[in-house]
Protein backbone atom coordinates (compact mmCIF):
# COMPACT_ATOMS: atom_id res chain seq x y z
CA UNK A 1 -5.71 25.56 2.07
CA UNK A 2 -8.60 23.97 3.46
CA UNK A 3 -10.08 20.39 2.51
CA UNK A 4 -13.82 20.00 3.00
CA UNK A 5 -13.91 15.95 1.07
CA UNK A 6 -16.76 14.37 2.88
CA UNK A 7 -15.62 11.44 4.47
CA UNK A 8 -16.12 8.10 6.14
CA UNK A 9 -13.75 5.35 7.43
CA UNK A 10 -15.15 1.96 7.76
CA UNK A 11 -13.58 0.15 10.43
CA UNK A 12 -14.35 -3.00 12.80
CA UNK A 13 -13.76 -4.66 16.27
CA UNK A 14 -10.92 -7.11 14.20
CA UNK A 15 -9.99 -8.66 10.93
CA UNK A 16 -12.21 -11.11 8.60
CA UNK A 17 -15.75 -8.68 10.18
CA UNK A 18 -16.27 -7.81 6.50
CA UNK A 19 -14.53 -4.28 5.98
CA UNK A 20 -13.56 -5.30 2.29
CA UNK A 21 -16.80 -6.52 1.23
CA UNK A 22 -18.73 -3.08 3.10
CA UNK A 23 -15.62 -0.69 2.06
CA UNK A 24 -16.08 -2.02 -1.78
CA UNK A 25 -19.53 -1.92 -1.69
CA UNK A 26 -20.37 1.36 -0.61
CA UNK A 27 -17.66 2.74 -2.78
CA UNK A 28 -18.98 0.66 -5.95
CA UNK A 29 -22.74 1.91 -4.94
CA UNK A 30 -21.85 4.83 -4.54
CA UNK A 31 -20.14 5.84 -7.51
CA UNK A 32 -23.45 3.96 -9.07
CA UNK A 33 -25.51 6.97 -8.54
CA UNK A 34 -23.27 9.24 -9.78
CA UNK A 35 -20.48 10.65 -6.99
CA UNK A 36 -17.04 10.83 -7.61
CA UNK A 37 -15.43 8.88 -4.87
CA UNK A 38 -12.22 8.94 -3.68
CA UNK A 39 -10.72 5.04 -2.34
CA UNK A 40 -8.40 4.88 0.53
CA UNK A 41 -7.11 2.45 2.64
CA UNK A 42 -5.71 2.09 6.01
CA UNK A 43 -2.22 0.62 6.29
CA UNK A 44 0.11 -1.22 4.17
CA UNK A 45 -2.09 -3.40 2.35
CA UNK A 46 -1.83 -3.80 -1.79
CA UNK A 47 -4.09 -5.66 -2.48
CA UNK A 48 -7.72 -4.23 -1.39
CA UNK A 49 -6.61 -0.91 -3.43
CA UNK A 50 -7.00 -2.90 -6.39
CA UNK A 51 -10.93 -3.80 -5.35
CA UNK A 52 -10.98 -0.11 -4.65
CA UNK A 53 -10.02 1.37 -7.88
CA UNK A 54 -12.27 -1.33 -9.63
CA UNK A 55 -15.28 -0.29 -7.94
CA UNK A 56 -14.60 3.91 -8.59
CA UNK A 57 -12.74 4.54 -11.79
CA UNK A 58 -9.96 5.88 -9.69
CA UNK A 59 -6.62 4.96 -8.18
CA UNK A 60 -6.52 3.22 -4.87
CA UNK A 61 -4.17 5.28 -2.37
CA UNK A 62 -2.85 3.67 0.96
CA UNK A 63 -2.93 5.65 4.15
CA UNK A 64 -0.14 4.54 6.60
CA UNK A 65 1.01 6.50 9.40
CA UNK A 66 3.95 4.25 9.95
CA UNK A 67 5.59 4.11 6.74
CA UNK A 68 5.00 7.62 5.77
CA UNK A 69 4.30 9.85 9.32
CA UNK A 70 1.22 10.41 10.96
CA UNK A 71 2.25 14.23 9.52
CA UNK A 72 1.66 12.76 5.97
CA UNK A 73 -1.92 11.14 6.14
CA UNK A 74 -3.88 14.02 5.77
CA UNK A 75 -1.90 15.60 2.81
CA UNK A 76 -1.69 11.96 1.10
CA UNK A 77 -5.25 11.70 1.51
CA UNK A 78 -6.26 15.59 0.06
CA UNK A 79 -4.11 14.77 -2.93
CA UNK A 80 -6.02 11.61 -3.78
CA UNK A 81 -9.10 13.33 -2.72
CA UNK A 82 -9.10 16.63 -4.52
CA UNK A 83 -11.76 17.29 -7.19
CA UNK A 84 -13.95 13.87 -5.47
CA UNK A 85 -17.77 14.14 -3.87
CA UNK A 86 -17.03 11.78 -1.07
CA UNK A 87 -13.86 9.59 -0.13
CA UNK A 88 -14.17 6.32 1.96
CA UNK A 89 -11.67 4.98 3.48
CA UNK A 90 -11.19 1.49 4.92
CA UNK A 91 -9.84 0.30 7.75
CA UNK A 92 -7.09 -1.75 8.50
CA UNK A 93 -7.27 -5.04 11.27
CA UNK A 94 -9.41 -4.12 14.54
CA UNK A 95 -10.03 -0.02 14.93
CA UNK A 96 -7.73 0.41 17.58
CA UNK A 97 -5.17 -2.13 16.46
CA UNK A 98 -1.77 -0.77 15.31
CA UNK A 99 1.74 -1.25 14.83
CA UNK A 100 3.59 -3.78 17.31
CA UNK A 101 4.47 -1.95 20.47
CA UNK A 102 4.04 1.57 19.27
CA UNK A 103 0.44 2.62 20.85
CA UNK A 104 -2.20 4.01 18.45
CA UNK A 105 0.54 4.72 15.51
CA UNK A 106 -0.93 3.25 12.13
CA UNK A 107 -4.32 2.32 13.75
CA UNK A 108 -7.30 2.69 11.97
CA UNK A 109 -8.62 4.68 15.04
CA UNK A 110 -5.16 7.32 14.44
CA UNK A 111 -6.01 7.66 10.88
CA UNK A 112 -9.67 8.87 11.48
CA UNK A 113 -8.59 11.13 14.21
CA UNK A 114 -6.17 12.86 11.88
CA UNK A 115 -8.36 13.18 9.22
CA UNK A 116 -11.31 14.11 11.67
CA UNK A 117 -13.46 11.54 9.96
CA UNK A 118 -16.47 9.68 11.72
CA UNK A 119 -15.90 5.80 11.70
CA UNK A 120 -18.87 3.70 10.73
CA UNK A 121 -18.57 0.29 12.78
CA UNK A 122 -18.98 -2.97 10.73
CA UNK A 123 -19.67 -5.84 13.39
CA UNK A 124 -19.96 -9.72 12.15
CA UNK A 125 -23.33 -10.20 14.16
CA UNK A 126 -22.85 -14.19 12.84
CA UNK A 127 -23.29 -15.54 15.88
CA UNK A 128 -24.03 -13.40 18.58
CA UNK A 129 -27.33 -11.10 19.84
CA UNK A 130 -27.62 -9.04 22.70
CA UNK A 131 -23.70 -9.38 23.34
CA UNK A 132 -23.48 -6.89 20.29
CA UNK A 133 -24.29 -3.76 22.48
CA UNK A 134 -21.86 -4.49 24.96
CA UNK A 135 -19.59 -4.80 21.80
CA UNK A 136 -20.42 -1.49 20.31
CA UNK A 137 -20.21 0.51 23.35
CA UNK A 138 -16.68 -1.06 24.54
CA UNK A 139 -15.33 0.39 20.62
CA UNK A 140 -17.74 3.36 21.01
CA UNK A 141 -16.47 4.49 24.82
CA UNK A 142 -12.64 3.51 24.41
CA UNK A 143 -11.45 7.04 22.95
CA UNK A 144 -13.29 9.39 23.29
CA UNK A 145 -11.31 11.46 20.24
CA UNK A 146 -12.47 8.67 18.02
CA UNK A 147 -16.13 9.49 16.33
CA UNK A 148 -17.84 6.13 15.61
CA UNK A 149 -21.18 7.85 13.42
CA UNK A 150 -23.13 4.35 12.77
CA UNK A 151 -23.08 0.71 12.99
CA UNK A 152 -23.14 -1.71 9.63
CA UNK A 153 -24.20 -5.21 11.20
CA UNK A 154 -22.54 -7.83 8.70
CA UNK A 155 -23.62 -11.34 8.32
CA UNK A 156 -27.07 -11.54 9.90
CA UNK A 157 -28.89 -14.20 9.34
CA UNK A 158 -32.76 -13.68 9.23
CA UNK A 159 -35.38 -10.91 10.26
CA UNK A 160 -35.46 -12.14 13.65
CA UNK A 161 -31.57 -12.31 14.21
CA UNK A 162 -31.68 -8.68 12.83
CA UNK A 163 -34.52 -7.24 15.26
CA UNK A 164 -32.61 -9.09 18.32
CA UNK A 165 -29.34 -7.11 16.95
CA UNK A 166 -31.22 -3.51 16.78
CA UNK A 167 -32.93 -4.52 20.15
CA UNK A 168 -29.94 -4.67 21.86
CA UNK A 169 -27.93 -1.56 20.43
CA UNK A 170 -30.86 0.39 20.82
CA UNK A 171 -29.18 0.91 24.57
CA UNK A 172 -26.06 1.99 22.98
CA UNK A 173 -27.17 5.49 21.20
CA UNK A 174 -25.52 4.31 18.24
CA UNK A 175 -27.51 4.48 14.91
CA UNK A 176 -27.75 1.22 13.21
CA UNK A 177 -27.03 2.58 9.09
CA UNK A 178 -26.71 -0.92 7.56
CA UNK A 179 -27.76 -4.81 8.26
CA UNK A 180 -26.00 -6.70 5.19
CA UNK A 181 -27.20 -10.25 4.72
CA UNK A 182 -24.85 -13.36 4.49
CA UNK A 183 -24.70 -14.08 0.93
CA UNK A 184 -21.73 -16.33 -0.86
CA UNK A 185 -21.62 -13.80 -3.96
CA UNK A 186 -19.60 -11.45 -2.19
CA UNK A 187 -17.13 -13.76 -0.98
CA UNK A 188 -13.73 -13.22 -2.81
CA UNK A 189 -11.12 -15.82 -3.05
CA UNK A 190 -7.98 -15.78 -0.53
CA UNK A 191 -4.63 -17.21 -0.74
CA UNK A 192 -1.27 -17.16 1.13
CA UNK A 193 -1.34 -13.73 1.55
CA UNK A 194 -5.29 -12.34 1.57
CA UNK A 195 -7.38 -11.94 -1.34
CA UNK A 196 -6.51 -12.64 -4.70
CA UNK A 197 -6.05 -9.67 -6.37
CA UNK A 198 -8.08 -7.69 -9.07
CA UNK A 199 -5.39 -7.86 -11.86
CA UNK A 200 -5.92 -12.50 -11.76
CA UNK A 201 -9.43 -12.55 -11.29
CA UNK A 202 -10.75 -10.33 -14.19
CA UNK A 203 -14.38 -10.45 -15.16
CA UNK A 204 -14.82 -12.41 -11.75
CA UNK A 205 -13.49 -9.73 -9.76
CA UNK A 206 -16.27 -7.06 -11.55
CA UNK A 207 -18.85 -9.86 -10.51
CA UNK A 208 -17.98 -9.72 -6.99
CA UNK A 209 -17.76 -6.18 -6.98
CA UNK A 210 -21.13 -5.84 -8.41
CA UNK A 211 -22.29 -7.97 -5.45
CA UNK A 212 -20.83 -6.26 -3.03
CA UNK A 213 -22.63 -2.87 -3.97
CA UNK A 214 -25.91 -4.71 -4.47
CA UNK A 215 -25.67 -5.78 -1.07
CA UNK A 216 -24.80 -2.53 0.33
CA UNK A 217 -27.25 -0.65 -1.70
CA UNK A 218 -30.00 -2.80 -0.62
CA UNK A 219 -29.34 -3.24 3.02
CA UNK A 220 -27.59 0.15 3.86
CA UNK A 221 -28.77 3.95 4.53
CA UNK A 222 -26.92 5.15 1.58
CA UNK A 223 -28.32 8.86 2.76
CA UNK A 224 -27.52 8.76 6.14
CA UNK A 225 -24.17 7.40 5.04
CA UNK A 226 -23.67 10.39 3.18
CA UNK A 227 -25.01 12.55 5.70
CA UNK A 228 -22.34 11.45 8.02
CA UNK A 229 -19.28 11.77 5.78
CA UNK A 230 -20.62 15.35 5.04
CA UNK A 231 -20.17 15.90 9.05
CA UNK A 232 -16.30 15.57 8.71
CA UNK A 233 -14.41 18.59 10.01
CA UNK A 234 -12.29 20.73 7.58
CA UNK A 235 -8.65 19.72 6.84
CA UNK A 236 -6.31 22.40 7.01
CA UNK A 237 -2.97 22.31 4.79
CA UNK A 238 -1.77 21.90 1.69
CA UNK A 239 -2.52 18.82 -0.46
CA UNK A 240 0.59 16.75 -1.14
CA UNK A 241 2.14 17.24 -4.35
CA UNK A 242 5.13 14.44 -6.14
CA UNK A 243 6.68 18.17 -7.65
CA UNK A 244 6.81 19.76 -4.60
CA UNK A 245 7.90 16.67 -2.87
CA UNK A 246 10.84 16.08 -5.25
CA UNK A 247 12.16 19.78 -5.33
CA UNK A 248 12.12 20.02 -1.79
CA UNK A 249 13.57 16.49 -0.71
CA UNK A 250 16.85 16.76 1.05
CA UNK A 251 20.38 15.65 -0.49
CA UNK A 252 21.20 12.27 0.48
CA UNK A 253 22.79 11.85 3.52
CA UNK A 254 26.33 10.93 4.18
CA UNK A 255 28.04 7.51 4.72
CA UNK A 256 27.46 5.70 7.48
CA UNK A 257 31.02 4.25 9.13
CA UNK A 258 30.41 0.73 7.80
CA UNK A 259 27.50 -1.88 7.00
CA UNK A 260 26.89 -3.25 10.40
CA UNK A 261 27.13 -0.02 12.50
CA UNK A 262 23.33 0.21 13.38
CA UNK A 263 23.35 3.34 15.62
CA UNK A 264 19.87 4.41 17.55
CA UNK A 265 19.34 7.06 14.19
CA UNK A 266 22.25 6.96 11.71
CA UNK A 267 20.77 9.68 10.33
CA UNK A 268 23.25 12.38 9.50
CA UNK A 269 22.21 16.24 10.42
CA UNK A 270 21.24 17.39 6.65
CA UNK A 271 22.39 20.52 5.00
CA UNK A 272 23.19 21.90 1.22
CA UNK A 273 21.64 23.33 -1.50
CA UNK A 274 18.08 22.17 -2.67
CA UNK A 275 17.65 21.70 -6.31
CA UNK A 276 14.99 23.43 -8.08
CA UNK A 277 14.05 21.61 -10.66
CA UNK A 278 13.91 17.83 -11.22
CA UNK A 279 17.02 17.11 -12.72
CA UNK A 280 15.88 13.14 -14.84
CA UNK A 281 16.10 14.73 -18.07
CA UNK A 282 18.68 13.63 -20.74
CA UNK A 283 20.99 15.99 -22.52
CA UNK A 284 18.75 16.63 -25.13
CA UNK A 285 15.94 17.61 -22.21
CA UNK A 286 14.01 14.83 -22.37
CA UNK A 287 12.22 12.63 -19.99
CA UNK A 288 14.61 9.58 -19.13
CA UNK A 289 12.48 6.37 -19.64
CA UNK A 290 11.70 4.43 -16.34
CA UNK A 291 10.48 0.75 -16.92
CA UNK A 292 7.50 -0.58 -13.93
CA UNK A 293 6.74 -4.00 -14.20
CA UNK A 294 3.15 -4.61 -14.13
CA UNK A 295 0.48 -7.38 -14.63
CA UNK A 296 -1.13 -9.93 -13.14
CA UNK A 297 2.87 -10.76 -11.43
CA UNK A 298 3.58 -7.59 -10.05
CA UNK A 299 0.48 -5.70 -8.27
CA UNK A 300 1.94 -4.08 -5.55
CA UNK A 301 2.61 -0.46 -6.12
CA UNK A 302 1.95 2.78 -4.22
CA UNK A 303 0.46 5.27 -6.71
CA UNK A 304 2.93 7.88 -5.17
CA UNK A 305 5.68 6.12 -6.78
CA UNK A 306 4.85 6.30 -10.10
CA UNK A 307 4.31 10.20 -9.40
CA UNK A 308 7.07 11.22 -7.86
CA UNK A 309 9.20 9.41 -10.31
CA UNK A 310 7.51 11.50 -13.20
CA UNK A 311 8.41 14.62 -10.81
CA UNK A 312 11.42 14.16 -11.16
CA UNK A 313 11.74 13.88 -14.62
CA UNK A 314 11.09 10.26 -15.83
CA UNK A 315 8.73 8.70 -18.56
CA UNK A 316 7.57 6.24 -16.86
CA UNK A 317 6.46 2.94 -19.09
CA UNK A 318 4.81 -0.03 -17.67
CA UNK A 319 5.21 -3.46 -19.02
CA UNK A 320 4.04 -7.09 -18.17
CA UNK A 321 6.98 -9.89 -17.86
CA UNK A 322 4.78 -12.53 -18.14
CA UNK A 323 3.49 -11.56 -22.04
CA UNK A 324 6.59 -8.83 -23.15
CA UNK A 325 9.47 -10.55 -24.88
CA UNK A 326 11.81 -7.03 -24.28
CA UNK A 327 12.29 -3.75 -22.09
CA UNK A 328 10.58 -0.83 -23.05
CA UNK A 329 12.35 0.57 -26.04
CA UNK A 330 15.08 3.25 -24.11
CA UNK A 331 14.79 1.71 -20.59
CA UNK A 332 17.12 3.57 -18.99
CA UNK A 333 16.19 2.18 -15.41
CA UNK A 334 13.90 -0.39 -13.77
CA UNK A 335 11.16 -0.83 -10.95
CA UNK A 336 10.26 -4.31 -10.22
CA UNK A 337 7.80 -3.92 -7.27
CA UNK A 338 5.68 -6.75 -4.83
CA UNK A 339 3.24 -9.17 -5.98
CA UNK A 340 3.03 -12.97 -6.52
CA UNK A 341 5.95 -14.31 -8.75
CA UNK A 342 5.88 -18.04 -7.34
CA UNK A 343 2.42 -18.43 -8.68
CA UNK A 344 3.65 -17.14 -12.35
CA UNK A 345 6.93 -19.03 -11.35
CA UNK A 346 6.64 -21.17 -15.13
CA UNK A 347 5.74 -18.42 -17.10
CA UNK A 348 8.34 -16.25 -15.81
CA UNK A 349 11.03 -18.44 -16.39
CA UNK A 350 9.54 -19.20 -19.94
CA UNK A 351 9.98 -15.87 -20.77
CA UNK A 352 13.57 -16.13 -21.47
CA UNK A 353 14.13 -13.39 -23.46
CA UNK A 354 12.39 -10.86 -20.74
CA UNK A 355 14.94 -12.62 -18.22
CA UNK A 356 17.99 -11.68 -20.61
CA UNK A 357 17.17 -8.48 -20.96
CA UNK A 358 16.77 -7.71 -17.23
CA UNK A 359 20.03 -9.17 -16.87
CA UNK A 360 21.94 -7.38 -19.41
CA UNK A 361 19.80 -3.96 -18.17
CA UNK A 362 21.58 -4.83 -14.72
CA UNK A 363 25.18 -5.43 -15.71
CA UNK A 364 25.17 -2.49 -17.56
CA UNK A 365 24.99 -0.68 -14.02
CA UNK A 366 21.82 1.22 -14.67
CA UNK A 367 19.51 1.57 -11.98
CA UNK A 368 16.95 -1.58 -10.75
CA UNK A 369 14.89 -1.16 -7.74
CA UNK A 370 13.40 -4.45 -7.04
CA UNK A 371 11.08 -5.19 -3.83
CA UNK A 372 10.20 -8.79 -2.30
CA UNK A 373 8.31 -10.01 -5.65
CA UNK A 374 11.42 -8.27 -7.38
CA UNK A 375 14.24 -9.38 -5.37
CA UNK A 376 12.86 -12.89 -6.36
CA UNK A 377 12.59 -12.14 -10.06
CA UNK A 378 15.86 -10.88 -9.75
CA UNK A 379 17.49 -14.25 -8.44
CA UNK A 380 19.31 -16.94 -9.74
CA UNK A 381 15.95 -19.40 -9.60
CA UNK A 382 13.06 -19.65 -7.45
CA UNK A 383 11.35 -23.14 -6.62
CA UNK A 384 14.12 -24.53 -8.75
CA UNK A 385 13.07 -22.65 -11.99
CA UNK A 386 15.46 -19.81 -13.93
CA UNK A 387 14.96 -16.45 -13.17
CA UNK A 388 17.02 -13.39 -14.30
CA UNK A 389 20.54 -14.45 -12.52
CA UNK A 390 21.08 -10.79 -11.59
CA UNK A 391 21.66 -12.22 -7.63
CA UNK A 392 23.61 -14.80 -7.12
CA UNK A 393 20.95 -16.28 -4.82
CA UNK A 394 18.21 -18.76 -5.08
CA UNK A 395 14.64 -18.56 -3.71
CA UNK A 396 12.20 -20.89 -2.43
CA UNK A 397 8.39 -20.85 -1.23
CA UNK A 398 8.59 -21.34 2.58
CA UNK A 399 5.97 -22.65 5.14
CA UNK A 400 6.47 -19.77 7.57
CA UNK A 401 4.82 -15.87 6.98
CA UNK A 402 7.24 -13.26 7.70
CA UNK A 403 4.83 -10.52 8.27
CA UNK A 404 5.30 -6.95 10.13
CA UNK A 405 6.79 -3.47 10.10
CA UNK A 406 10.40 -2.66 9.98
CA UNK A 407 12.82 0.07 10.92
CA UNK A 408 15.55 0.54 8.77
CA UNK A 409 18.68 2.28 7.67
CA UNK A 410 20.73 2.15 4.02
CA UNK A 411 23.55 0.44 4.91
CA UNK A 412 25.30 0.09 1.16
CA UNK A 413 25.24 3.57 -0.93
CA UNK A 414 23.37 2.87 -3.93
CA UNK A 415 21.04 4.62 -6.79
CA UNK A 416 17.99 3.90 -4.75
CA UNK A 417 19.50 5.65 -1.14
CA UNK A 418 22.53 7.02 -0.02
CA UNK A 419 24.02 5.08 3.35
CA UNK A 420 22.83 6.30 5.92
CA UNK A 421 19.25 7.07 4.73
CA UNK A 422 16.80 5.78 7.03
CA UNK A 423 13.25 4.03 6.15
CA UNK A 424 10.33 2.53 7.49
CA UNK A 425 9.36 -0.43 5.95
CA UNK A 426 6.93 -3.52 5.97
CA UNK A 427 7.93 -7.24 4.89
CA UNK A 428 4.64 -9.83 3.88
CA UNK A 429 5.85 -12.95 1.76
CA UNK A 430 6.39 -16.71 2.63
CA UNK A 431 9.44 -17.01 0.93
CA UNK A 432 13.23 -17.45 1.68
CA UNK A 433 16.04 -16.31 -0.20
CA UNK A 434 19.79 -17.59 0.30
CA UNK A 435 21.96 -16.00 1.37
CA UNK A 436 19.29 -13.52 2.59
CA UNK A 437 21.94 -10.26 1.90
CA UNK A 438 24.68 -9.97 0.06
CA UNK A 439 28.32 -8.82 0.48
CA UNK A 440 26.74 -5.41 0.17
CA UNK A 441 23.22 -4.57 1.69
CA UNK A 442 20.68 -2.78 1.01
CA UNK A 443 18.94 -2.50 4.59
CA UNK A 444 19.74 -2.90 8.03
CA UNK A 445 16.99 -3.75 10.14
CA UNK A 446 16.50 -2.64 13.31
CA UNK A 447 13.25 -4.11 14.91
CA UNK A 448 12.25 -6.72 16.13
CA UNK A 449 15.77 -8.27 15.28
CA UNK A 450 18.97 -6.57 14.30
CA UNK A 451 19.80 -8.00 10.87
CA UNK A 452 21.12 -7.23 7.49
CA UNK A 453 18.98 -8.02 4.52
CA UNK A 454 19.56 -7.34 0.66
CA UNK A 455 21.52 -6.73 -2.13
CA UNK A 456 23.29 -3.71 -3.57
CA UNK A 457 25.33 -4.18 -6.92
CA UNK A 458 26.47 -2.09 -9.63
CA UNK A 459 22.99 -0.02 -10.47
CA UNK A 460 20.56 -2.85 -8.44
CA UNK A 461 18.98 -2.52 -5.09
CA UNK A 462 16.65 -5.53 -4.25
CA UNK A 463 15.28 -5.96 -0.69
CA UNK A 464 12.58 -7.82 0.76
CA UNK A 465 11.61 -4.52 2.33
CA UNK A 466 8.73 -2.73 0.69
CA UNK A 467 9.04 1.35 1.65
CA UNK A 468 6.69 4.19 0.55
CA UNK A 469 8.49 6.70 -1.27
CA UNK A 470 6.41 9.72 -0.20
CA UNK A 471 8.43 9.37 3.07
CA UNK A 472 11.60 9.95 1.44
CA UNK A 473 10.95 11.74 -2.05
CA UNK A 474 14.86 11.94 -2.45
CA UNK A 475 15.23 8.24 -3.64
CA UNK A 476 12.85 8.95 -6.89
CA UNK A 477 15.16 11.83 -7.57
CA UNK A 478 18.25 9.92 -6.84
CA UNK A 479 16.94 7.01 -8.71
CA UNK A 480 16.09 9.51 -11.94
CA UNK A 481 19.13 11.02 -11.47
CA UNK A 482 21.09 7.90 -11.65
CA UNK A 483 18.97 6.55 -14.88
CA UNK A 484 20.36 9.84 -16.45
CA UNK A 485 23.86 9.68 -15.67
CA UNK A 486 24.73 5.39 -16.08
């Protein structure tokens, strides 16, 4: 199978150069005149996705070679792709910047070079003129594997600023496609941990959006944009696919000697019978009901999730615990993924009926997967308001960002993993939780520090750690499997 998507990746020399505002833009004007286009993004991140999806009808999909395998990007990206005119993709931090200490891996620069994609250069030309060639040509000459098609110059100031700016790059051989004016419109609000996302801002967040493709349309080569994505080499191999993924995913691995053995790769050598069939239907065949926490508390989701959950058999119902008094009628298990719960902090403990129901969900033993926004949801307060009192723990806002990736290993067999299963992770919050694992836990982390973080009890796995399920398809059909059994 062959993938032909046209393609671009928008990238720049570092962070705040205006990759967001350009990404959004030329998605949102895009899909304007009529293409289909498919939104990606580079890394981690949950919260651009959301700009993403506003600005083309369709679901934002994360593209991280850390958490998932460089192996994975192109088949995660020709899954989200199929049936689209013309993907973008944006970038993540500076082109060539990746994860701590590990080279290229989970650049922006990696990602284009696996899915042979040009890279169009945004550069904040603010406050600089002639120093922009040298600029160019240092991201232009670095790797030679990496294609870098056109240059977007963000932020210019005036006619003359923009005619120093071509001036200069006209040495380079790089085509200028774009000059995109400072303007305050496209600015979008940013808190403790980037932009505020889509689900808070509402109509504001279409305004800004708007913005951002009327900037783009006016000051960009939307053509010659076009023209270069259409210059993307073929992808050969099969699309990814949650079914496929399920069915095939290994048996969970076997128990690891004891919590705090943290070999080099406690990962057993795998063996067995693969099922084939999703097995998350009820005696009576039917689709065991998943509850996902969603709204304005609980953004942060990979798409994939959601997917390979219904793979493997589940109904899966979202609901908002800021405005829904109950479960989901059925709830046989429950999600509770990332997002900001110390800014709904009131209105989640208000909801005291929600927070009883989670609870009694949780001592019944069936299955909750909770991750950072979760794990505090799940805890006896945070900022000295009631939560749900699953944990006995407490959490707090805290002054210091814990930010990065993380290498990790199940150390506590539970419906989410089997001990001994090893993830990659990423933590982003500014929040504390004490104790910080529990007599059980759900992770041990093995970069940059050797730790143990989480909790594991009866049915509930809650972690600070947020993971990518595509890497490891096995815990949606463990998960399922568990919601149908409990």
């Amino acid at each position: 199978m062959v993938s032909s998507v046209p393609r671009l990746v928008i990238a720049a020399p570092s962070s705040g150069s205006g990759k967001t505002t350009v990404a959004t833009g030329l998605m949102a004007a895009l899909s304007a005149r009529g293409f289909a286009v498919s939104p990606h993004k580079v890394g981690p991140d949950y919260i651009d996705p959301g700009y993403h999806a506003l600005a083309t009808g369709r679901v934002g999909r994360n593209l991280d070679a850390y958490l998932c395998g460089p192996e994975l990007v192109a088949p995660l990206f020709a899954h989200g792709a199929d049936g689209c005119d013309i993907a973008v993709v944006e970038g993540v931090m500076g082109l060539y910047d990746g994860a701590a200490g590990e080279g290229e891996l989970a650049s922006t620069a990696q990602v284009a070079k696996l899915l042979r994609a040009p890279v169009v250069l945004v550069v904040d030309a603010s406050s600089q003129s002639r120093s922009v060639a040298a600029l160019v040509h240092g991201f232009v000459s670095w790797d030679p594997e990496v294609r870098v098609g056109g240059v977007i110059l963000n932020k210019v100031a005036s006619d003359r600023h923009e005619g120093l700016l071509r001036e200069a790059l006209d040495s380079v051989g790089v085509p200028v496609l774009g000059v995109v004016r400072r303007a305050a419109r496209v600015e979008t609000p940013s808190r403790h941990l980037g932009l505020v996302p889509v689900a808070e801002r509402g109509s504001l967040a279409v305004e800004a959006v708007d913005a951002m493709a009327a900037q783009v349309a006016a000051g960009c080569d939307l053509p010659a944009l076009v023209a270069l994505a259409r210059s993307a080499g073929p992808l050969a191999g099969a699309a990814w696919d949650a079914g496929e993924a399920v069915v095939s995913s290994p048996p969970p691995p076997l128990p690891v000697p004891s919590p705090g053995a943290l070999s080099p790769d406690p990962r057993p050598a795998l063996g067995g019978p693969r099922p084939q069939a999703p097995e998350g239907l009820d005696e009576a065949g039917r689709a065991v009901r998943v509850a996902v926490a969603g709204g304005s508390a609980f953004t942060f989701s990979y798409a994939e999730h959601a997917e390979l959950l219904a793979a493997a058999g589940a109904e899966v119902v979202v609901f908002d615990p800021l405005r829904d008094e109950e479960l989901p009628e059925g709830t046989a298990g429950l999600v509770v993924g990332g997002g900001f719960p110390e800014v709904y902090a009131s209105e989640l403990s208000a909801n005291e009926s929600l927070r009883k129901a989670v609870a009694e969900l949780a001592l019944s033993g069936a299955p909750v997967a909770a991750e950072c926004a979760g794990l505090l949801y799940l805890c006896r307060e945070l900022d000295g308001l009631p939560m749900c009192g699953v944990l006995d723990a407490s959490a707090r806002m805290s002054e210091r960002l814990t930010l990065g990736y993380r290498d990790a290993v199940a150390v506590s067999d539970s419906a989410l993993a089997g001990a001994g299963t090893r993830m990659r992770g990423h933590e982003f919050h500014r929040t504390v939780v004490e104790p910080g694992a529990g007599d059980r836990p759900a992770w041990g982390v093995r970069a940059p520090e050797r730790r143990v973080e989480g909790f594991v009890q009866r049915g509930v796995h809650a972690s600070y750690l947020h993971t990518h399920w595509a890497s490891e398809p096995g815990v949606a059909r463990r998960f399922v499997e568990r919601c149908r059994t409990s």
